[in-house]
N, C-alpha and C. Protein backbone atom coordinates (compact mmCIF):
# COMPACT_ATOMS: atom_id res chain seq x y z
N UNK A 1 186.24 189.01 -83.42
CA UNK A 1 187.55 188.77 -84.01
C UNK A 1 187.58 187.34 -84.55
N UNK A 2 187.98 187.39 -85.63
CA UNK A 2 188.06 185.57 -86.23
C UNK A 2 189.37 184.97 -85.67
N UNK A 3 189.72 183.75 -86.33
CA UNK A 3 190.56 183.07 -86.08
C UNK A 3 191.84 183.48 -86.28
N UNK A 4 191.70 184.11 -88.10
CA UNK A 4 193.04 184.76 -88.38
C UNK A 4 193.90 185.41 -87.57
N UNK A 5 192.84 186.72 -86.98
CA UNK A 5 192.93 187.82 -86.33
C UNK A 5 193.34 187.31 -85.12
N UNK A 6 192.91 186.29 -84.44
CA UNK A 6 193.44 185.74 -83.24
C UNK A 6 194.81 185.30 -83.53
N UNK A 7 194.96 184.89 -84.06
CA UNK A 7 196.52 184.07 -84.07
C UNK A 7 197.51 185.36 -84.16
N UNK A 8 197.65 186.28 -85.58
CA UNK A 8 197.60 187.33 -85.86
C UNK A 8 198.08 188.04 -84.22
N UNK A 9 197.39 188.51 -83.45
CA UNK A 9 197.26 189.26 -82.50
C UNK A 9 197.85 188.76 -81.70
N UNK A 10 198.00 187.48 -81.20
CA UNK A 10 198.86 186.80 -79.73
C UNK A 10 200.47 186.67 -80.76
N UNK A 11 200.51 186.99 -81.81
CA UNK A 11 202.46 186.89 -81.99
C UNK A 11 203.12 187.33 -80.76
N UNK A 12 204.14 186.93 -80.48
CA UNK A 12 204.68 187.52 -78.98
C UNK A 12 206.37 188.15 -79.56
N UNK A 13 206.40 189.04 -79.27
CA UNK A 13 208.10 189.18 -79.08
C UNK A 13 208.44 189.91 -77.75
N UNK A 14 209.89 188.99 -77.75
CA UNK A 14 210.51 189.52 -76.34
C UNK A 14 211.71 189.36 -76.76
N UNK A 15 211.91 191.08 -76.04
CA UNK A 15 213.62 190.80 -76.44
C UNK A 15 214.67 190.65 -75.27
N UNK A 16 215.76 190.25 -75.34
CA UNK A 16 216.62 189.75 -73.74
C UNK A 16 218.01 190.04 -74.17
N UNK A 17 219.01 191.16 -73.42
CA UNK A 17 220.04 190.99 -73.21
C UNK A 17 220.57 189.66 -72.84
N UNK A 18 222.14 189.39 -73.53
CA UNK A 18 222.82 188.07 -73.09
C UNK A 18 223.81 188.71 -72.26
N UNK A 19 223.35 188.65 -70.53
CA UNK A 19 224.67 189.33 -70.11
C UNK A 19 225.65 187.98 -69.71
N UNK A 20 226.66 188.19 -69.25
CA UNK A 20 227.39 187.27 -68.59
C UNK A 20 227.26 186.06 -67.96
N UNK A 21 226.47 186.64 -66.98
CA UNK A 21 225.71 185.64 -65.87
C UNK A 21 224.79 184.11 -66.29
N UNK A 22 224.21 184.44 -67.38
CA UNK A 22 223.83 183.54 -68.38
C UNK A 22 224.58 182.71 -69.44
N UNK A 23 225.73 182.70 -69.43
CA UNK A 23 226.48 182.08 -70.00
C UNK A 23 227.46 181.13 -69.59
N UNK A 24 227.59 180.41 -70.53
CA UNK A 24 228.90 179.24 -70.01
C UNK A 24 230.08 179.37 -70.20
N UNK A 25 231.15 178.22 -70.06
CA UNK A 25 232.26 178.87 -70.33
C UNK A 25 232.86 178.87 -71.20
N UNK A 26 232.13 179.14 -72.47
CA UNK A 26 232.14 179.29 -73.90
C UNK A 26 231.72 180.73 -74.45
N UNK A 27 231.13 181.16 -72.90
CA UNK A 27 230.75 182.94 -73.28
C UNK A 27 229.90 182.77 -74.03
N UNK A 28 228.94 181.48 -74.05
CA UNK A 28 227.45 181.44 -74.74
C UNK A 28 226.37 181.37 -74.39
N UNK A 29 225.64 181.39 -74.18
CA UNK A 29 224.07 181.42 -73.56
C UNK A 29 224.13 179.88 -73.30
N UNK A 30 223.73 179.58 -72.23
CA UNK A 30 223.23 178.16 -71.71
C UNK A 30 221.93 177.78 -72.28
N UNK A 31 222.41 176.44 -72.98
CA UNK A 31 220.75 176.04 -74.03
C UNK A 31 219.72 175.58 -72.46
N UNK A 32 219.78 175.40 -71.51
CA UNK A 32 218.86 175.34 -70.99
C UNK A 32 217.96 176.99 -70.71
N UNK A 33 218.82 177.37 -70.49
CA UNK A 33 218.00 179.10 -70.26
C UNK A 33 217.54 179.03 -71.34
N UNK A 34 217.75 179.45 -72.55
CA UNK A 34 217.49 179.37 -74.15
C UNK A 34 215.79 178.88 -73.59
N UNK A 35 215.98 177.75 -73.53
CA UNK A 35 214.99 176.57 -73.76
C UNK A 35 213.77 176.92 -72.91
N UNK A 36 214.20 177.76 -71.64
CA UNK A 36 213.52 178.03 -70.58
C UNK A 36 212.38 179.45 -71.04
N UNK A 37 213.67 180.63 -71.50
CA UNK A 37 212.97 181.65 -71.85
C UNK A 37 212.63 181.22 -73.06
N UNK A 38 212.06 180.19 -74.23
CA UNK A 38 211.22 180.06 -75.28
C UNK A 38 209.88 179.08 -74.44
N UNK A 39 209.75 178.60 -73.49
CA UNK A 39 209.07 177.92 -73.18
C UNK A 39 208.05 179.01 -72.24
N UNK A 40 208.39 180.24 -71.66
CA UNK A 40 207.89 181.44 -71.36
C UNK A 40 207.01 181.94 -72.07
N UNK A 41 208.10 182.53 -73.48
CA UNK A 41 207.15 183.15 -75.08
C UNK A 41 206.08 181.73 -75.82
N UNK A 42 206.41 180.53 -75.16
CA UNK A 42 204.85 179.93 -75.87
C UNK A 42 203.71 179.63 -75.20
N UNK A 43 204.09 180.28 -73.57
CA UNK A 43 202.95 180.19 -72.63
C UNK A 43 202.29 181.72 -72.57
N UNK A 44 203.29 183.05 -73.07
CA UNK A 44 202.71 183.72 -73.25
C UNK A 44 201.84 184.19 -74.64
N UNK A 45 202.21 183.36 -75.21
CA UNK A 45 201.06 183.35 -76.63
C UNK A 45 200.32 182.52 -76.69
N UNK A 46 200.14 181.32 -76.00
CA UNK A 46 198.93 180.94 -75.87
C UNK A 46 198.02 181.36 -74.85
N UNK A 47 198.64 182.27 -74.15
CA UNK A 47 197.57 182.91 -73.12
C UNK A 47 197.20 183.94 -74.12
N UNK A 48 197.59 184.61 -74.83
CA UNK A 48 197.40 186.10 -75.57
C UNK A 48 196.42 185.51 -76.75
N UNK A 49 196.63 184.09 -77.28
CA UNK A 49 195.33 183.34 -77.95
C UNK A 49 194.46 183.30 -77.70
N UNK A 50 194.16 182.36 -76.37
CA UNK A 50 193.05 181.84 -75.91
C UNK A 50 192.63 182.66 -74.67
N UNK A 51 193.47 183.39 -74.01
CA UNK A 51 192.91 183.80 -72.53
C UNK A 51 192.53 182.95 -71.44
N UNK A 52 193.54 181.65 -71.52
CA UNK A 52 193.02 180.56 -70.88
C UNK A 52 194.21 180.43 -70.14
N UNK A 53 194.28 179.52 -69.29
CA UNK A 53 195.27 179.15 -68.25
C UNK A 53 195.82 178.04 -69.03
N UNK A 54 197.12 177.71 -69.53
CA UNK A 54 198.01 176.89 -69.93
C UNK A 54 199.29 175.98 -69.20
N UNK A 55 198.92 174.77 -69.85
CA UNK A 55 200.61 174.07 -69.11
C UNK A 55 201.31 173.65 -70.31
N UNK A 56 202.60 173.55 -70.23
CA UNK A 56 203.52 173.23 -71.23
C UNK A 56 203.25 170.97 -71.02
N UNK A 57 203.13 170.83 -72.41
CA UNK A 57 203.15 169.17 -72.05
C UNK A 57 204.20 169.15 -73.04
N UNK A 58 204.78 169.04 -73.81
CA UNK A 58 205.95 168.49 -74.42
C UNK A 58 206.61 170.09 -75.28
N UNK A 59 207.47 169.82 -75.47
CA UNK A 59 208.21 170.32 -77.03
C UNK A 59 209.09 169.87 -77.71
N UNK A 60 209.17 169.98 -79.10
CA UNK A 60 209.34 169.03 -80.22
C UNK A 60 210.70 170.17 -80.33
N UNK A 61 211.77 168.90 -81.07
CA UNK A 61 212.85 169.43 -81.93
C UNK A 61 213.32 170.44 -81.81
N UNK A 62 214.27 171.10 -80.62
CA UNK A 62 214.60 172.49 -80.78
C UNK A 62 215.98 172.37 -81.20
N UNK A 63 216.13 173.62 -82.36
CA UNK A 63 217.31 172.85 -83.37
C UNK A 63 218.43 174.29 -82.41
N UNK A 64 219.42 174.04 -82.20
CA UNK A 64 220.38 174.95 -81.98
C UNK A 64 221.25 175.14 -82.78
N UNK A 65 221.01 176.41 -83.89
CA UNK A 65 221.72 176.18 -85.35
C UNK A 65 223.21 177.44 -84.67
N UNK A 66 222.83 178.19 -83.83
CA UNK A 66 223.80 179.19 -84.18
C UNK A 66 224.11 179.42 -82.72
N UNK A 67 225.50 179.37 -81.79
CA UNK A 67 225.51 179.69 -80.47
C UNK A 67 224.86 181.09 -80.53
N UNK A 68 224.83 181.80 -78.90
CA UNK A 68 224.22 182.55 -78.54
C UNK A 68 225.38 183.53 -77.35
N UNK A 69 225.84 184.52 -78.31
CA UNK A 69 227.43 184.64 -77.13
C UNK A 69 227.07 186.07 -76.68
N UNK A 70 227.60 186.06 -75.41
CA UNK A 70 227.44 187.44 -74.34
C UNK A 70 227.14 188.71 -74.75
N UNK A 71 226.86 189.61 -74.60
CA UNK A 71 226.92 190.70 -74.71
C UNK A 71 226.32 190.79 -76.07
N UNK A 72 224.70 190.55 -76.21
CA UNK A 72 224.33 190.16 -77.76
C UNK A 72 222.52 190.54 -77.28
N UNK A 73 222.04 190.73 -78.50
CA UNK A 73 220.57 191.03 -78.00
C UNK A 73 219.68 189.58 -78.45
N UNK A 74 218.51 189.23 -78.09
CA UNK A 74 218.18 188.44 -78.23
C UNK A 74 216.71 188.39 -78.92
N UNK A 75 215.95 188.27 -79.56
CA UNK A 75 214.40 188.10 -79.54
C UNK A 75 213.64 187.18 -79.86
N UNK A 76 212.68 186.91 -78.92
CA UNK A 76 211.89 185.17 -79.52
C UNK A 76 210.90 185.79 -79.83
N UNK A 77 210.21 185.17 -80.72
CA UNK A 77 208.92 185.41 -81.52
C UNK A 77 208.17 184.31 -81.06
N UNK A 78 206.98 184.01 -80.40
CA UNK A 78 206.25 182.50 -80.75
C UNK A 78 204.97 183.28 -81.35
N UNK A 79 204.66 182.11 -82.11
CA UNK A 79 203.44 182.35 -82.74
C UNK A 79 202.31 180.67 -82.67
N UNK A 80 200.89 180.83 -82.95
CA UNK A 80 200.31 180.22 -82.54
C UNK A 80 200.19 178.85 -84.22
N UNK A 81 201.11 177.93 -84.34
CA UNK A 81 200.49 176.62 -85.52
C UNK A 81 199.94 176.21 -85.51
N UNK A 82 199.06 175.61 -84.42
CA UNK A 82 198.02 174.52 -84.68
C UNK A 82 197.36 174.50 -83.45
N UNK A 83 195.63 174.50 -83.59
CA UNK A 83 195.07 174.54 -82.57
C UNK A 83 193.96 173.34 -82.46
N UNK A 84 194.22 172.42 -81.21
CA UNK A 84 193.32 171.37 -81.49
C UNK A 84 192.02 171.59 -80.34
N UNK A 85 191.53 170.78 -79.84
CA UNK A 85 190.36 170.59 -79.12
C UNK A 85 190.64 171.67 -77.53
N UNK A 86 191.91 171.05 -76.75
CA UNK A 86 192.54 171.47 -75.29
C UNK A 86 193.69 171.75 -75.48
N UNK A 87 194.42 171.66 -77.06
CA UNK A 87 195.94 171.92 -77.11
C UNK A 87 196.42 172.77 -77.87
N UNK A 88 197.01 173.48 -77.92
CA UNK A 88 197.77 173.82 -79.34
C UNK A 88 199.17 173.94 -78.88
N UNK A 89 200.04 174.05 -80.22
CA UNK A 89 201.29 173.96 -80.82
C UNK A 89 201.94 175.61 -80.92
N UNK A 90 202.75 175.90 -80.13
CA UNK A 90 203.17 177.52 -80.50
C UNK A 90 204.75 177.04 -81.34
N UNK A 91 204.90 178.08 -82.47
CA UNK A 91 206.45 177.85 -83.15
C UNK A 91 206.96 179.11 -82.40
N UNK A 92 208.49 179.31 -81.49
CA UNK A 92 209.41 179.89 -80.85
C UNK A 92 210.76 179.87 -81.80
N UNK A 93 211.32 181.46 -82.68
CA UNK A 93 211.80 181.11 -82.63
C UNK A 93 212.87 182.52 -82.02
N UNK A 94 214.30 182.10 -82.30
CA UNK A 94 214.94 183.09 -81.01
C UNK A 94 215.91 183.30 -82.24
N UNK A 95 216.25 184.64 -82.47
CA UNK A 95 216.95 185.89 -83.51
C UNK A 95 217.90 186.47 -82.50
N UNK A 96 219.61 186.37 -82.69
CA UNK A 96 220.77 186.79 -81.74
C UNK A 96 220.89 188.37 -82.75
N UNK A 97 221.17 189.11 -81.93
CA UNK A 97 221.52 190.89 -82.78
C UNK A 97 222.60 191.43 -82.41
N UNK A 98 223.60 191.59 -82.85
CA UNK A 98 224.50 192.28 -82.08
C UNK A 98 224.70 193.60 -81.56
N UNK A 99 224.70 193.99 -80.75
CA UNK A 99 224.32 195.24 -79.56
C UNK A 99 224.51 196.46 -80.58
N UNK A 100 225.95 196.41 -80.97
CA UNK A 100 226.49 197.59 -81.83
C UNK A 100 226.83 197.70 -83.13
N UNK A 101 226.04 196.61 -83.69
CA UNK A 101 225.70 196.43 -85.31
C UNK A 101 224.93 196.04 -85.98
N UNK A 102 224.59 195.80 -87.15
CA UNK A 102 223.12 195.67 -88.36
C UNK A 102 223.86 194.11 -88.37
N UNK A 103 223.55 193.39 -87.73
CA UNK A 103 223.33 191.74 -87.70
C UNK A 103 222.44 191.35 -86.97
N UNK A 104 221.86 190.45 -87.48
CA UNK A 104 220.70 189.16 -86.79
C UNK A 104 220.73 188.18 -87.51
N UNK A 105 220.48 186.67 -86.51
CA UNK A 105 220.40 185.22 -87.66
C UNK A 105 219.71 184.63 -86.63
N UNK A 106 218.84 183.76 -87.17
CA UNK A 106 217.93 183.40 -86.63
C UNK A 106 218.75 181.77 -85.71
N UNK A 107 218.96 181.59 -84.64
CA UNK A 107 220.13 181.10 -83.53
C UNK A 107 218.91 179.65 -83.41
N UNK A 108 217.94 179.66 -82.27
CA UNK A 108 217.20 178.45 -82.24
C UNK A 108 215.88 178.85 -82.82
N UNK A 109 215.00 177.74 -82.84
CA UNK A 109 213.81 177.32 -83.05
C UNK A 109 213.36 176.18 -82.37
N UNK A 110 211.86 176.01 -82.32
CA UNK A 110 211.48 174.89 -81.57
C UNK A 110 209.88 174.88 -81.06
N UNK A 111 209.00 173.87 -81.37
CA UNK A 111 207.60 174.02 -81.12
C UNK A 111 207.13 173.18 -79.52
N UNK A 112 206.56 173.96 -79.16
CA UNK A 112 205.65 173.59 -77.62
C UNK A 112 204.49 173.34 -77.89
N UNK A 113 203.98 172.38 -77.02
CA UNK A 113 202.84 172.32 -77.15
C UNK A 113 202.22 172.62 -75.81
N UNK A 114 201.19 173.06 -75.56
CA UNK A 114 200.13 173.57 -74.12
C UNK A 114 199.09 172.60 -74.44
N UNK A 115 198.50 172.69 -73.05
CA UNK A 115 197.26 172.28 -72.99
C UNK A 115 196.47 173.18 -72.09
N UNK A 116 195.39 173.88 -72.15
CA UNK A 116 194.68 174.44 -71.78
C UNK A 116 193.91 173.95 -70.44
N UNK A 117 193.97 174.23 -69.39
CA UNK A 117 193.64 173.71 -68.11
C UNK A 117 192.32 174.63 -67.26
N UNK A 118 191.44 173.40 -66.35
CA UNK A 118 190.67 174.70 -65.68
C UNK A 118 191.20 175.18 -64.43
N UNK A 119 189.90 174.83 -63.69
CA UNK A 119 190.17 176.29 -61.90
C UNK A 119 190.68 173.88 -61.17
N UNK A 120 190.13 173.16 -62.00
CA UNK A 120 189.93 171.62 -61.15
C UNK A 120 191.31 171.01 -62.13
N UNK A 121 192.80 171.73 -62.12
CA UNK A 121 193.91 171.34 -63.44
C UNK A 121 193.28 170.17 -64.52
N UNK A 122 192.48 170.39 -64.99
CA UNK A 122 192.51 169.57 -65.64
C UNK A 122 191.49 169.89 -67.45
N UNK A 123 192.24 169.30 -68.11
CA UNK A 123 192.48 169.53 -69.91
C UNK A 123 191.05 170.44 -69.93
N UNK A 124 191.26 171.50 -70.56
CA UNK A 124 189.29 171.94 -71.16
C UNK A 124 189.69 172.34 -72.45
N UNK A 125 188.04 172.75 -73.40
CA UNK A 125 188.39 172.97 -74.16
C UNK A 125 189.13 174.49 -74.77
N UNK A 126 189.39 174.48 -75.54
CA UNK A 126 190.04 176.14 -75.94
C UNK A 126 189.06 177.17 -75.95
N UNK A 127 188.29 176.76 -77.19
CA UNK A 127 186.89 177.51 -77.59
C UNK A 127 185.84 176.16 -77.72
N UNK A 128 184.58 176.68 -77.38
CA UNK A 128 184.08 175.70 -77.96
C UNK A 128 183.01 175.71 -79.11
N UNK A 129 183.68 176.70 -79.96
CA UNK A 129 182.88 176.53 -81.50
C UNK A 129 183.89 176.64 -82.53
N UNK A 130 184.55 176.48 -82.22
CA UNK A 130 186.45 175.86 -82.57
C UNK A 130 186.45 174.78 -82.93
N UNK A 131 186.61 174.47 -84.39
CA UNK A 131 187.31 173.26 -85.10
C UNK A 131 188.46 173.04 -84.91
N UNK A 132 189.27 171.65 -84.73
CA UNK A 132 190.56 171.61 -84.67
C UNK A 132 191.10 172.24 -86.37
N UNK A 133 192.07 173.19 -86.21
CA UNK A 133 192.43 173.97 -87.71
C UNK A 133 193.86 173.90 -87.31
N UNK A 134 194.57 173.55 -88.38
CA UNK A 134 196.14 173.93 -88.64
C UNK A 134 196.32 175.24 -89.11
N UNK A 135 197.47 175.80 -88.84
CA UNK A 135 197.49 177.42 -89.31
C UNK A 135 199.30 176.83 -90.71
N UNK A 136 199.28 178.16 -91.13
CA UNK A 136 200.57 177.62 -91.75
C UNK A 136 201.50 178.99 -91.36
């Protein structure tokens, strides 16, 4: 399988009821959950990449364009941007649907980065006949 095909193949979607319990008292999804279940979908696509054991070390800019209110369907997509030596970059982003109608808008976004770890925690490489490559 090439590279394409790899990236290609670990896309992740997950979809999540917004029940109640998850919400504030705005009847919106709490941006920390948000933040929590996208930080899930970019550990599970970089495992579905690489097949490697991953830790989350940072994530960049997560924009919260659109609340996220109760009783609403949810789906994050991450996909794999940029893969360097021990790290790569997954883009997450999270699509609100409404239960009992033809709407969706794309609510947050936001990139993670992993680092690929061994059995001794510490950084290895991804592949090792792997150039660092940006994807677009």
């Amino acid at each position: 399988m090439n590279y394409q095909e790899k990236i290609k193949n670990s896309e992740t979607h997950v979809f999540k009821v917004v029940f109640p319990n998850i919400t504030n008292h705005h009847n919106t999804m709490f941006g920390g959950t948000v933040m929590e279940m996208m930080d899930e979908v970019a550990f599970m696509t970089a495992t579905r990449f690489a097949r490697k054991s991953f830790v989350t070390v940072s994530c960049d800019r997560i924009d919260f364009k659109k609340p996220i209110p109760a009783d609403t369907l949810v789906e994050l997509i991450g996909k794999v941007k940029y893969v360097g030596n021990s790290s790569l970059k997954v883009n997450v982003e999270v699509f609100v649907e409404e239960m009992y109608a033809e709407s969706r808008e794309k609510a947050v976004a936001g990139d993670f980065t992993l680092v690929a770890i061994g059995a001794d925690k510490k950084p290895m490489r991804i592949f090792e006949d792997l150039q660092t490559s940006e994807t677009t």
